[in-house]
C-alpha atoms as a PDB file:
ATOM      1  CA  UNK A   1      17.005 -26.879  -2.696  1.00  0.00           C
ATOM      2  CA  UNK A   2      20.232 -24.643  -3.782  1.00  0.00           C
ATOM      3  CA  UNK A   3      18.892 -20.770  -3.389  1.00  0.00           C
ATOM      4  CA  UNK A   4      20.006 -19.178  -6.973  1.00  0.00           C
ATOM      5  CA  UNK A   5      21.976 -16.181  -5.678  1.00  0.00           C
ATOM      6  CA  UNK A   6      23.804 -13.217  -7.487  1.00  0.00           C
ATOM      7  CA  UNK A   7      25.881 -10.307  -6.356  1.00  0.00           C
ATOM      8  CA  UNK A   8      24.975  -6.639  -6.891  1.00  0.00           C
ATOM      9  CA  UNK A   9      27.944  -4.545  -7.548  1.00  0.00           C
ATOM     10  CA  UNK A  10      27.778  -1.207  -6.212  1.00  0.00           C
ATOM     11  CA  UNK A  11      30.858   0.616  -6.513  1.00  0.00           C
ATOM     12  CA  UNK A  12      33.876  -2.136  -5.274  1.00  0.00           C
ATOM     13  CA  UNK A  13      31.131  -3.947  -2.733  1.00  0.00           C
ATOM     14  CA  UNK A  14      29.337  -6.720  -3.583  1.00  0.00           C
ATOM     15  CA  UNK A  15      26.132  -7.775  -1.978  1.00  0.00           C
ATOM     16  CA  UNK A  16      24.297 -11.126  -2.477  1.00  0.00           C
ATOM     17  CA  UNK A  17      20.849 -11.156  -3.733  1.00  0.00           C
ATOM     18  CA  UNK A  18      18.553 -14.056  -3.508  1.00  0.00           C
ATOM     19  CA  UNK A  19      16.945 -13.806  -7.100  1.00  0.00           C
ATOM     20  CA  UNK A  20      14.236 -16.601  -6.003  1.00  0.00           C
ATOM     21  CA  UNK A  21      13.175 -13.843  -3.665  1.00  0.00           C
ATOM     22  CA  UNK A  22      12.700 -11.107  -5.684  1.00  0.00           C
ATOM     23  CA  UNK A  23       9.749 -10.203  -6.570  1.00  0.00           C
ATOM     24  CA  UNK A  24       8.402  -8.529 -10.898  1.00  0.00           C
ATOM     25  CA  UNK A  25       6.477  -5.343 -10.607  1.00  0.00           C
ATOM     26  CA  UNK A  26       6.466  -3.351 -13.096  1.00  0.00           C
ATOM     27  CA  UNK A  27       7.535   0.935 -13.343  1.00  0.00           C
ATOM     28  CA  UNK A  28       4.241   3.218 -14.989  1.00  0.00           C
ATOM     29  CA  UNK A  29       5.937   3.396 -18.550  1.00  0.00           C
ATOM     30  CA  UNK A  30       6.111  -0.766 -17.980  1.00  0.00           C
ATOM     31  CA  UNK A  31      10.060  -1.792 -16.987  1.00  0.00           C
ATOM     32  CA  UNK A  32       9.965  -5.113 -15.127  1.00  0.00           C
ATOM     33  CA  UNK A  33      11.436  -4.026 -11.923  1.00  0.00           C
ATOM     34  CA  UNK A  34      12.548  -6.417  -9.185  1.00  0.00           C
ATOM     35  CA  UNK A  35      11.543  -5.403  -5.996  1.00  0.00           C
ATOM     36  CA  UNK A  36      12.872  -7.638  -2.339  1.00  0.00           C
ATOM     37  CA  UNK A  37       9.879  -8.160  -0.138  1.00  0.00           C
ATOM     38  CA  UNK A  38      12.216  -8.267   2.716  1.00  0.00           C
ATOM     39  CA  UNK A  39      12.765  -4.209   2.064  1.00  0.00           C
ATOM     40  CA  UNK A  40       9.191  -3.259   1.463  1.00  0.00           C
ATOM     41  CA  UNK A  41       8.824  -0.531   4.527  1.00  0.00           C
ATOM     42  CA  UNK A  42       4.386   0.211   3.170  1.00  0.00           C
ATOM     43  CA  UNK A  43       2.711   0.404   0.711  1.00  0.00           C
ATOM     44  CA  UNK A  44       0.539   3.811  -0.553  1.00  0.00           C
ATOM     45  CA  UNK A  45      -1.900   4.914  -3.419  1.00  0.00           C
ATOM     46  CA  UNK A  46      -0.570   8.306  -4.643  1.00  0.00           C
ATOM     47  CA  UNK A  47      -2.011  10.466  -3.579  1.00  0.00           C
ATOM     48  CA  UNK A  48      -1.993  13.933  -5.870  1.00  0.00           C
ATOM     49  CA  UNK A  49      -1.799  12.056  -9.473  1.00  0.00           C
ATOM     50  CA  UNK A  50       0.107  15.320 -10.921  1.00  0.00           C
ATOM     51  CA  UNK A  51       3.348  14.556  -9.079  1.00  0.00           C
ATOM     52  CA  UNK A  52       3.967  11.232 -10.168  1.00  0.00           C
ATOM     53  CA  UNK A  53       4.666   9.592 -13.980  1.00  0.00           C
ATOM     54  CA  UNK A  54       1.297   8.773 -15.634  1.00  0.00           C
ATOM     55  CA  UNK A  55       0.077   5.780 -15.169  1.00  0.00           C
ATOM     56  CA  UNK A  56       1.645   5.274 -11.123  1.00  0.00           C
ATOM     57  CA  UNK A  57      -0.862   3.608  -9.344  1.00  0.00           C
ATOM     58  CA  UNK A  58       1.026   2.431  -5.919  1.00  0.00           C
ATOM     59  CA  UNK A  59       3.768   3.513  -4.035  1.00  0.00           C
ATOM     60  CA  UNK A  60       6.078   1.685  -2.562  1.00  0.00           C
ATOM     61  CA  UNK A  61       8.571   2.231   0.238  1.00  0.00           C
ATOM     62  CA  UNK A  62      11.298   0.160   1.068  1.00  0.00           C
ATOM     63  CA  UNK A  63      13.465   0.506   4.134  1.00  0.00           C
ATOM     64  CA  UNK A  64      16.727   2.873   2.683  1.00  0.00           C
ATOM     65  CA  UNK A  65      13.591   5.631   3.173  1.00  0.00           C
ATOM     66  CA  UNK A  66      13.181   6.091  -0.938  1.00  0.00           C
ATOM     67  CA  UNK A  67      10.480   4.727  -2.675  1.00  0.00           C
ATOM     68  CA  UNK A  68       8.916   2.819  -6.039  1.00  0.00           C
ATOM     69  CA  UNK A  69       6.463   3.986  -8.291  1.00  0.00           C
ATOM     70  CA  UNK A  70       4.491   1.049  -9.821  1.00  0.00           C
ATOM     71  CA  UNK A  71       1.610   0.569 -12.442  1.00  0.00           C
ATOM     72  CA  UNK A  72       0.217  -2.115 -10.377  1.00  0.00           C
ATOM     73  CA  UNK A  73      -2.412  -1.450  -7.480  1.00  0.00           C
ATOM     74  CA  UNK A  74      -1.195  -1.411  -3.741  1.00  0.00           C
ATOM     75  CA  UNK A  75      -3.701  -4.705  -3.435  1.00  0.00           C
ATOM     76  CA  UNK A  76      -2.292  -6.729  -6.218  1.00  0.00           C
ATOM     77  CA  UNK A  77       1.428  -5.602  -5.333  1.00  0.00           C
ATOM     78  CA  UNK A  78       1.352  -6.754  -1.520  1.00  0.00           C
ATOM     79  CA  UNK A  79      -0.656  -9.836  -3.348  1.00  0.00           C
ATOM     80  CA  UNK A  80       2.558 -10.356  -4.940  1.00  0.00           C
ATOM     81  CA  UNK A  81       5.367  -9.242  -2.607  1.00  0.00           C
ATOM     82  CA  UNK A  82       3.768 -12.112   0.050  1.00  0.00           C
ATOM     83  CA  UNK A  83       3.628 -14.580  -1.866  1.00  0.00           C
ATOM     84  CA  UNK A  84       7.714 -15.555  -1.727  1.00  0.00           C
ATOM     85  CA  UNK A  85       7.284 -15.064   2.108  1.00  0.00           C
ATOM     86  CA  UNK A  86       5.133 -17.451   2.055  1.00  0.00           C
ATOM     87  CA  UNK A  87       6.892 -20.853   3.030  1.00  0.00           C
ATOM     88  CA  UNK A  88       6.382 -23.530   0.050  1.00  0.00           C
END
Protein backbone atom coordinates (compact mmCIF):
# COMPACT_ATOMS: atom_id res chain seq x y z
CA UNK A 1 0.00 0.00 0.00
CA UNK A 2 0.74 3.74 -1.44
CA UNK A 3 1.81 5.87 1.91
CA UNK A 4 -0.57 9.16 1.55
CA UNK A 5 2.12 11.84 1.81
CA UNK A 6 1.97 15.76 1.85
CA UNK A 7 4.53 18.51 1.96
CA UNK A 8 4.84 21.09 4.75
CA UNK A 9 5.84 24.41 3.47
CA UNK A 10 7.98 26.30 5.67
CA UNK A 11 9.26 29.31 4.19
CA UNK A 12 10.54 28.15 0.29
CA UNK A 13 11.38 24.35 1.74
CA UNK A 14 9.21 21.73 1.51
CA UNK A 15 9.29 18.68 3.67
CA UNK A 16 7.25 15.45 3.18
CA UNK A 17 4.99 14.29 5.82
CA UNK A 18 3.58 10.87 6.04
CA UNK A 19 -0.09 11.82 7.11
CA UNK A 20 -0.82 7.91 7.81
CA UNK A 21 1.74 8.49 10.51
CA UNK A 22 0.59 11.21 12.26
CA UNK A 23 -0.90 10.85 15.08
CA UNK A 24 -4.73 13.32 16.68
CA UNK A 25 -4.15 14.69 20.10
CA UNK A 26 -5.80 17.27 21.00
CA UNK A 27 -4.40 21.16 22.57
CA UNK A 28 -6.28 22.01 26.38
CA UNK A 29 -8.87 24.49 24.74
CA UNK A 30 -9.53 21.16 22.26
CA UNK A 31 -7.66 21.87 18.57
CA UNK A 32 -7.00 18.50 16.93
CA UNK A 33 -3.32 18.67 16.70
CA UNK A 34 -1.21 16.21 14.71
CA UNK A 35 1.62 15.13 16.44
CA UNK A 36 4.68 12.50 14.46
CA UNK A 37 5.52 9.71 16.82
CA UNK A 38 8.81 9.54 15.17
CA UNK A 39 9.61 13.18 16.99
CA UNK A 40 8.18 12.42 20.37
CA UNK A 41 11.62 13.01 22.56
CA UNK A 42 9.17 12.00 26.44
CA UNK A 43 6.48 12.39 27.65
CA UNK A 44 5.64 14.48 31.24
CA UNK A 45 2.60 15.36 33.56
CA UNK A 46 2.94 19.12 34.30
CA UNK A 47 4.07 19.61 36.82
CA UNK A 48 3.04 23.24 38.56
CA UNK A 49 -0.68 23.45 36.95
CA UNK A 50 -0.39 27.48 37.13
CA UNK A 51 2.09 27.68 34.25
CA UNK A 52 0.33 25.92 31.72
CA UNK A 53 -3.34 26.64 29.81
CA UNK A 54 -6.17 25.09 31.90
CA UNK A 55 -7.04 22.02 31.21
CA UNK A 56 -3.05 20.66 30.08
CA UNK A 57 -2.77 17.41 31.34
CA UNK A 58 0.58 15.96 29.49
CA UNK A 59 3.48 17.31 28.09
CA UNK A 60 5.02 16.41 25.32
CA UNK A 61 8.51 16.83 23.90
CA UNK A 62 9.53 16.22 20.59
CA UNK A 63 13.09 16.22 19.35
CA UNK A 64 13.56 20.23 17.92
CA UNK A 65 13.79 20.60 22.10
CA UNK A 66 10.10 22.51 22.26
CA UNK A 67 7.26 20.91 23.49
CA UNK A 68 3.16 20.14 23.30
CA UNK A 69 0.69 20.80 25.73
CA UNK A 70 -2.20 18.26 25.47
CA UNK A 71 -5.64 17.62 27.26
CA UNK A 72 -5.04 14.02 27.06
CA UNK A 73 -3.10 12.00 29.88
CA UNK A 74 0.67 11.02 29.31
CA UNK A 75 -0.86 7.16 29.48
CA UNK A 76 -3.49 7.50 26.88
CA UNK A 77 -1.15 9.78 24.60
CA UNK A 78 1.91 7.23 24.40
CA UNK A 79 -1.30 4.70 24.06
CA UNK A 80 -1.84 6.54 20.99
CA UNK A 81 1.51 7.75 19.60
CA UNK A 82 2.52 3.65 19.52
CA UNK A 83 0.02 2.52 18.01
CA UNK A 84 1.19 3.70 14.15
CA UNK A 85 4.64 2.23 15.19
CA UNK A 86 3.18 -0.61 15.55
CA UNK A 87 3.62 -2.77 12.27
CA UNK A 88 -0.01 -3.78 10.83
Amino acid sequence: MQALMVALAVGALLFPVDLLQLVELHRPDGEAIYVNPHEVSSLREPSAQAHFAMGTRCLIYVTSGNFITVRETCMEAVKKLAAPLVPQ
